[in-house]
Protein backbone atom coordinates (compact mmCIF):
# COMPACT_ATOMS: atom_id res chain seq x y z
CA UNK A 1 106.26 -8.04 100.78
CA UNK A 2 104.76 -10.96 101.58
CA UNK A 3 100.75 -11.71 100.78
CA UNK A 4 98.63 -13.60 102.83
CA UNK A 5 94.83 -14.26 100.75
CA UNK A 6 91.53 -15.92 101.54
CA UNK A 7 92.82 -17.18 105.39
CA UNK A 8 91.09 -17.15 108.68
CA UNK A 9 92.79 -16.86 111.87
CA UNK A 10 91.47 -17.34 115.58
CA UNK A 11 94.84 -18.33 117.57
CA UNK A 12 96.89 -16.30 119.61
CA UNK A 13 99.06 -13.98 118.22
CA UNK A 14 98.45 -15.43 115.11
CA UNK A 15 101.15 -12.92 112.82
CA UNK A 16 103.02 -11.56 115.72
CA UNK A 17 105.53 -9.90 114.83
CA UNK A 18 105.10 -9.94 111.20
CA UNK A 19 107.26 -7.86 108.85
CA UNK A 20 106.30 -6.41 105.01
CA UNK A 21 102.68 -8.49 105.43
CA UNK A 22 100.00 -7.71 103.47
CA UNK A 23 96.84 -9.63 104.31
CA UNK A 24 93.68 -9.75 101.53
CA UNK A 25 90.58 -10.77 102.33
CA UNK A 26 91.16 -12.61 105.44
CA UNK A 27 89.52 -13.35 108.69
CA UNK A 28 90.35 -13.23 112.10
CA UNK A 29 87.73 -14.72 113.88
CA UNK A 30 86.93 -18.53 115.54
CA UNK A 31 86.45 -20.84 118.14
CA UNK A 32 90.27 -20.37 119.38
CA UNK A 33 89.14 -17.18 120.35
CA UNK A 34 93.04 -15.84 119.95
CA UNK A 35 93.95 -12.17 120.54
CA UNK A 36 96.79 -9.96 119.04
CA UNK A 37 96.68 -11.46 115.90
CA UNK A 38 99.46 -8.44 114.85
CA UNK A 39 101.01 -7.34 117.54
CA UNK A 40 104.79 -6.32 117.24
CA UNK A 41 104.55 -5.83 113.76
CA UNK A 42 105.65 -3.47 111.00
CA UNK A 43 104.99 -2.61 107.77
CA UNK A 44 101.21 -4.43 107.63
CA UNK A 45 99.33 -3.82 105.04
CA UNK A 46 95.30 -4.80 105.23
CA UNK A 47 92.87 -5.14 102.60
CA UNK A 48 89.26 -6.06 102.71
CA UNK A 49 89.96 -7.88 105.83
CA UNK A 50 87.37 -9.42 109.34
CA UNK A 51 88.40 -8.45 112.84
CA UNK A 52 86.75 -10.17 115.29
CA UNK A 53 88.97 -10.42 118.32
CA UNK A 54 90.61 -8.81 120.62
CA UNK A 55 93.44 -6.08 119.91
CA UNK A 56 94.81 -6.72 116.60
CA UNK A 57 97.23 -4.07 116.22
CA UNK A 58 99.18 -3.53 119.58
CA UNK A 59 102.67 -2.03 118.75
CA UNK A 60 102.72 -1.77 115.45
CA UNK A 61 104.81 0.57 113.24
CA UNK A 62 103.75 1.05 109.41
CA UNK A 63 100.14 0.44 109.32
CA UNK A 64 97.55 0.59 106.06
CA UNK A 65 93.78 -0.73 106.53
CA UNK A 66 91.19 -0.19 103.45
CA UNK A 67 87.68 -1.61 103.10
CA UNK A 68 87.97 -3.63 105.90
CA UNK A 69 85.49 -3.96 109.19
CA UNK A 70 86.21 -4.15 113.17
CA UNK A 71 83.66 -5.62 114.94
CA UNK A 72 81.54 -4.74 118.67
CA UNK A 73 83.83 -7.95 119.88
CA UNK A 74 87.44 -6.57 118.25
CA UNK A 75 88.23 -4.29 121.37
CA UNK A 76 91.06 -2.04 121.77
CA UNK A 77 92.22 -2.81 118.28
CA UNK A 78 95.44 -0.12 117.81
CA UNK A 79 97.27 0.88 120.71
CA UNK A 80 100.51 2.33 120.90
CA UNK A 81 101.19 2.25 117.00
CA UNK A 82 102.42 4.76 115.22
CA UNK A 83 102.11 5.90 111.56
CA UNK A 84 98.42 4.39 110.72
CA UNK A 85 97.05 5.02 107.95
CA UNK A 86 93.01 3.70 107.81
CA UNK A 87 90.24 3.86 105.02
CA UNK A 88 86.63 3.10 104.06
CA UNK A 89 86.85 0.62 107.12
CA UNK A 90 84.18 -0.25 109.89
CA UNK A 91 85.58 0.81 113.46
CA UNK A 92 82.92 -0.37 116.03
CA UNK A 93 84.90 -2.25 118.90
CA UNK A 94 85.63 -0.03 122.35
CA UNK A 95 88.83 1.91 122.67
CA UNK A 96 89.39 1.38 118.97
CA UNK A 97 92.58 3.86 118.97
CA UNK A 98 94.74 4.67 122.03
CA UNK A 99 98.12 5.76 122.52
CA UNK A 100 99.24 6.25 119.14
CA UNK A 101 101.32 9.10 116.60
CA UNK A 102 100.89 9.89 112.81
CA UNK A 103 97.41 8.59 112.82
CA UNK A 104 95.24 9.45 108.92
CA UNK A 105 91.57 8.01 109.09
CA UNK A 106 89.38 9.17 105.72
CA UNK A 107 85.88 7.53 104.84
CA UNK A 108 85.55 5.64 108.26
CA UNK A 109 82.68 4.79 110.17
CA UNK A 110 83.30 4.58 113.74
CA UNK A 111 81.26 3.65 116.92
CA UNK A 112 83.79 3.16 119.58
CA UNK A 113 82.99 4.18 123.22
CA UNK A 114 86.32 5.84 124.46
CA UNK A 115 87.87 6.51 120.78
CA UNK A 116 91.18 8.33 120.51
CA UNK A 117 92.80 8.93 123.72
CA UNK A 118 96.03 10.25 124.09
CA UNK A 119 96.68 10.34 120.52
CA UNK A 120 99.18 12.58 118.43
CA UNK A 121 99.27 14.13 114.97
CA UNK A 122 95.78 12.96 114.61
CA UNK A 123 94.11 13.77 110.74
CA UNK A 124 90.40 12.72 110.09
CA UNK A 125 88.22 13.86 106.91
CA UNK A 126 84.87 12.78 105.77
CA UNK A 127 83.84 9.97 108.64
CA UNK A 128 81.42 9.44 111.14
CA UNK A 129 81.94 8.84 114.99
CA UNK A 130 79.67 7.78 117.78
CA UNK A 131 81.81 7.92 121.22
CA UNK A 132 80.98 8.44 124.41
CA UNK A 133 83.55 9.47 125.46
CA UNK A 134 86.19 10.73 122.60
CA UNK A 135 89.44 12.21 121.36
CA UNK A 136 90.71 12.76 125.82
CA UNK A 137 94.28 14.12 125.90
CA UNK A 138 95.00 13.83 122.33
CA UNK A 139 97.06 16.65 120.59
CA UNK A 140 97.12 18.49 117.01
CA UNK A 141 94.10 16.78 115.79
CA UNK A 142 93.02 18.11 112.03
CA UNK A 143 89.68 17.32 111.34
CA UNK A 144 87.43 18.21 108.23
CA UNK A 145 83.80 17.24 107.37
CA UNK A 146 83.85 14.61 110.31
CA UNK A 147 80.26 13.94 112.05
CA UNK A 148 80.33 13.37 116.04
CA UNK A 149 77.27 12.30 118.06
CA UNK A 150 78.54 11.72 121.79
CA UNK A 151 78.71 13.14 125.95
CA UNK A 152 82.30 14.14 127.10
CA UNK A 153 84.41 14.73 123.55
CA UNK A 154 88.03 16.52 123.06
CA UNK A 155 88.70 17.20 126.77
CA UNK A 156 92.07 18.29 127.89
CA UNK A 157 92.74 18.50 123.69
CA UNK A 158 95.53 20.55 122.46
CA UNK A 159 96.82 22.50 119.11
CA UNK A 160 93.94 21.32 116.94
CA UNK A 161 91.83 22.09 114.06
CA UNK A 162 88.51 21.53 113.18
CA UNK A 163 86.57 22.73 110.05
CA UNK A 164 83.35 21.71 107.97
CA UNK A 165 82.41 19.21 110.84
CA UNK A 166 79.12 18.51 113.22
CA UNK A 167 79.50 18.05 116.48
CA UNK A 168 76.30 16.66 118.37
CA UNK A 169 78.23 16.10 122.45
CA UNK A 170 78.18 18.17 125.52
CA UNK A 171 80.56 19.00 127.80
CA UNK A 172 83.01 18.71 124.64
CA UNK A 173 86.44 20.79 124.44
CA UNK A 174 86.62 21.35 128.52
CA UNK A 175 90.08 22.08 130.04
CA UNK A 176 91.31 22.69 125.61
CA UNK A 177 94.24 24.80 124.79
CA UNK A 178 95.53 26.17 121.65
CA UNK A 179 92.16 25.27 119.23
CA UNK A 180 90.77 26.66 116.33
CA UNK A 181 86.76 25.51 114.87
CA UNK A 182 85.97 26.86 112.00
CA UNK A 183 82.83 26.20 110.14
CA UNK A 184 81.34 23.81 112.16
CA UNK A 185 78.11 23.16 113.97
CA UNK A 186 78.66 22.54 117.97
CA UNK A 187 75.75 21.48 119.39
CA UNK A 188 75.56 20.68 123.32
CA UNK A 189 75.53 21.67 126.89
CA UNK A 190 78.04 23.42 128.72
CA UNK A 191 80.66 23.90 125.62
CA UNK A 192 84.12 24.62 126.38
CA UNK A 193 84.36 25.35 129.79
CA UNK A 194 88.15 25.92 131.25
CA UNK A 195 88.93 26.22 127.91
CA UNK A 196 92.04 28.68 126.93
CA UNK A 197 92.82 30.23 123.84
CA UNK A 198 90.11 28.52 121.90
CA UNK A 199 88.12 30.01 118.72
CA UNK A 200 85.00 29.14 116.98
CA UNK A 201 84.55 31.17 113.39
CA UNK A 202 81.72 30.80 111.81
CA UNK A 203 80.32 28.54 113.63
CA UNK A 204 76.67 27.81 114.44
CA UNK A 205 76.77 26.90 119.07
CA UNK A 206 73.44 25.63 120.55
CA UNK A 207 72.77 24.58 123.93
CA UNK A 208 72.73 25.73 127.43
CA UNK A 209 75.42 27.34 129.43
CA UNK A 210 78.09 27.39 126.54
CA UNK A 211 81.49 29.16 126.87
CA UNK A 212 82.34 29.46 130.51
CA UNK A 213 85.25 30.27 132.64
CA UNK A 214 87.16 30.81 129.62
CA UNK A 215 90.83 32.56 129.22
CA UNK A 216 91.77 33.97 126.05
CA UNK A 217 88.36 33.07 124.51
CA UNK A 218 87.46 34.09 120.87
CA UNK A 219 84.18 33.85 118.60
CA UNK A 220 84.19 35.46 114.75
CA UNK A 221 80.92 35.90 113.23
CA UNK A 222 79.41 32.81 115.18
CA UNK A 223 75.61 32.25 115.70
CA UNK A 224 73.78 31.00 119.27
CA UNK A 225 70.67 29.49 119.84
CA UNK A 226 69.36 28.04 123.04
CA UNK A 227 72.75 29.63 124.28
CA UNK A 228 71.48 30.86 128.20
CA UNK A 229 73.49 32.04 131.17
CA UNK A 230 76.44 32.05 128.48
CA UNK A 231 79.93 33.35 129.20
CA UNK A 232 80.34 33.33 132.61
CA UNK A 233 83.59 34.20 134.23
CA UNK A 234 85.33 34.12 130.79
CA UNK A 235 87.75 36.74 129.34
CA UNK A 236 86.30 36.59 125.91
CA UNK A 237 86.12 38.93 122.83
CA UNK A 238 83.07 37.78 120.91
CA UNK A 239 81.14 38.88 117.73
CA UNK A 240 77.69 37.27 117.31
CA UNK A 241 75.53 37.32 114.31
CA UNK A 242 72.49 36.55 116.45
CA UNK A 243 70.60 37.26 119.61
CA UNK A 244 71.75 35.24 122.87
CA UNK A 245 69.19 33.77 125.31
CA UNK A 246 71.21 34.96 128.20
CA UNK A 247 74.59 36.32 129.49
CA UNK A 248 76.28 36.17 132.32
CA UNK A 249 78.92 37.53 134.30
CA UNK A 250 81.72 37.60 131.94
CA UNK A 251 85.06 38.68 133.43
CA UNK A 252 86.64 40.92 130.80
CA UNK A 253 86.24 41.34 127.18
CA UNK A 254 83.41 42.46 124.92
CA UNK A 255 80.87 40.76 123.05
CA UNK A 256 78.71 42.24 120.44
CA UNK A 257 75.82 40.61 119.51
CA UNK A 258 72.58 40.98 117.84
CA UNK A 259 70.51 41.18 121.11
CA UNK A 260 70.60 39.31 124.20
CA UNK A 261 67.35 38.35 126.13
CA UNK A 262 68.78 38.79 129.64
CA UNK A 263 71.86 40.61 130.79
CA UNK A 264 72.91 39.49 134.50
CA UNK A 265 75.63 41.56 135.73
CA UNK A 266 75.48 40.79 139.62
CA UNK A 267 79.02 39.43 140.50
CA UNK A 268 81.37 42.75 141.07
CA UNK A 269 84.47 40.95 139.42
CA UNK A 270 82.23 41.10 136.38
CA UNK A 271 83.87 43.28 134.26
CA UNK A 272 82.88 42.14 130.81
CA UNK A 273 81.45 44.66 128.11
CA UNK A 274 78.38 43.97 126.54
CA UNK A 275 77.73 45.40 122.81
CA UNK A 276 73.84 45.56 121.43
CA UNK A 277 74.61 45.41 117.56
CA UNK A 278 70.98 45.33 115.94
């Protein structure tokens, strides 16, 4: 393997199609203003490196980042890459990961609006994300001890796991299929809604109108707060280890809870039981 030290880059596809490359403590940034300083490459390896322009890492196949940082201006930096493995690295251009397979990000700190679309085999531990808009159409995510703050997050997701994590976003896991939270903290409006064969365990869910028009819908020993008109028009089979502000028309199912502040049962579809545990 070849190793490229102490360089800066700003031309155009500066190491395209590079093979068995490792670059240390380089910089791809300057007045030439060049983009796809990677693309077509394999086997890259990057260490304590700058990114500063435009989508670094289009196409690439065999890809290892550490302490390195990804500026606001280093947009759409992996796309369509596949086995990436990225570490104690900065992440803070838009669209920072798109289109990609095989993808292991530990000890990251990201703020990317639109981050992980239409990724696959997607691992995460112990990092931080801020996204607007995150993780659409991406499949058999594994996540642990990962902190989100954003609006619209895991949408149209599928065959995923979550544990130890906190999840700050609302409208997050609509349209999901096949999911399993465990542990985690979901905090938001309108959770999960169109959601199928999803289940929170132990999980702590605040926010308005969570949980609705839900198929195959399961919660183990969760806790609500600020949880109103919850349920509605879901087949669900719920234990809660707390009062709920409100429920509402749920279609089949029961859920046993602690108390509930208001029951509304006025929709003759609703068919849902309703269990007062305390």
């Amino acid at each position: 393997m070849q190793t490229i030290t102490d360089q800066t880059f700003d031309q155009e596809r500066a190491l395209y199609g590079s093979q068995r490359t490792e670059a240390v403590h380089c910089r791809f940034d300057g007045p030439a203003d060049g983009e796809s300083a990677f693309k077509e490459s394999s086997e890259i390896r990057i260490k304590d490196c700058y990114f500063n322009l435009r989508y670094p890492f289009w196409h690439n196949k065999g890809l290892k980042i550490t302490d390195s940082e990804m500026t606001e201006l280093c947009r759409a930096a992996i796309w369509y890459s596949e086995a990436v493995t990225i570490k104690n690295t900065k992440m803070h251009g838009i669209k920072a990961v798109r289109e990609c397979s095989l993808v292991n990000i530990s000890n990251c700190d990201i703020v990317s609006p639109e981050f992980g679309w239409s990724v696959d085999k997607f691992d995460m531990t112990d990092s931080s994300v801020e996204s607007e808009y995150a993780f659409m159409r991406s499949k058999h995510l594994n996540f642990d001890n990962v902190k989100l703050t954003g609006k619209y997050s895991f949408q149209y997701i599928k065959d995923s796991t979550f544990t130890n994590c906190e999840f700050n976003t609302k409208d997050a896991f609509w349209h999901a299929k096949n999911v399993h939270v465990k542990d985690c903290t979901v905090k938001g409006e309108y959770l999960a809604w169109y959601c199928e064969n999803v289940t929170f365990e132990n999980c702590t869910i605040i926010g308005t109108q969570p949980l609705c028009y839900c198929k195959g819908l399961k919660l183990i020993n969760c806790t609500m707060k600020d949880c109103d008109l919850s349920f509605e028009k879901s087949e669900v089979e719920a234990t809660v280890a707390s009062s709920v502000d409100s429920i509402k028309n749920p279609a089949s199912g029961k859920i046993v809870c602690q108390s509930v502040g208001e029951i509304i049962m006025d929709d003759p579809e609703a068919k849902g039981e309703i269990v007062i545990s305390g």
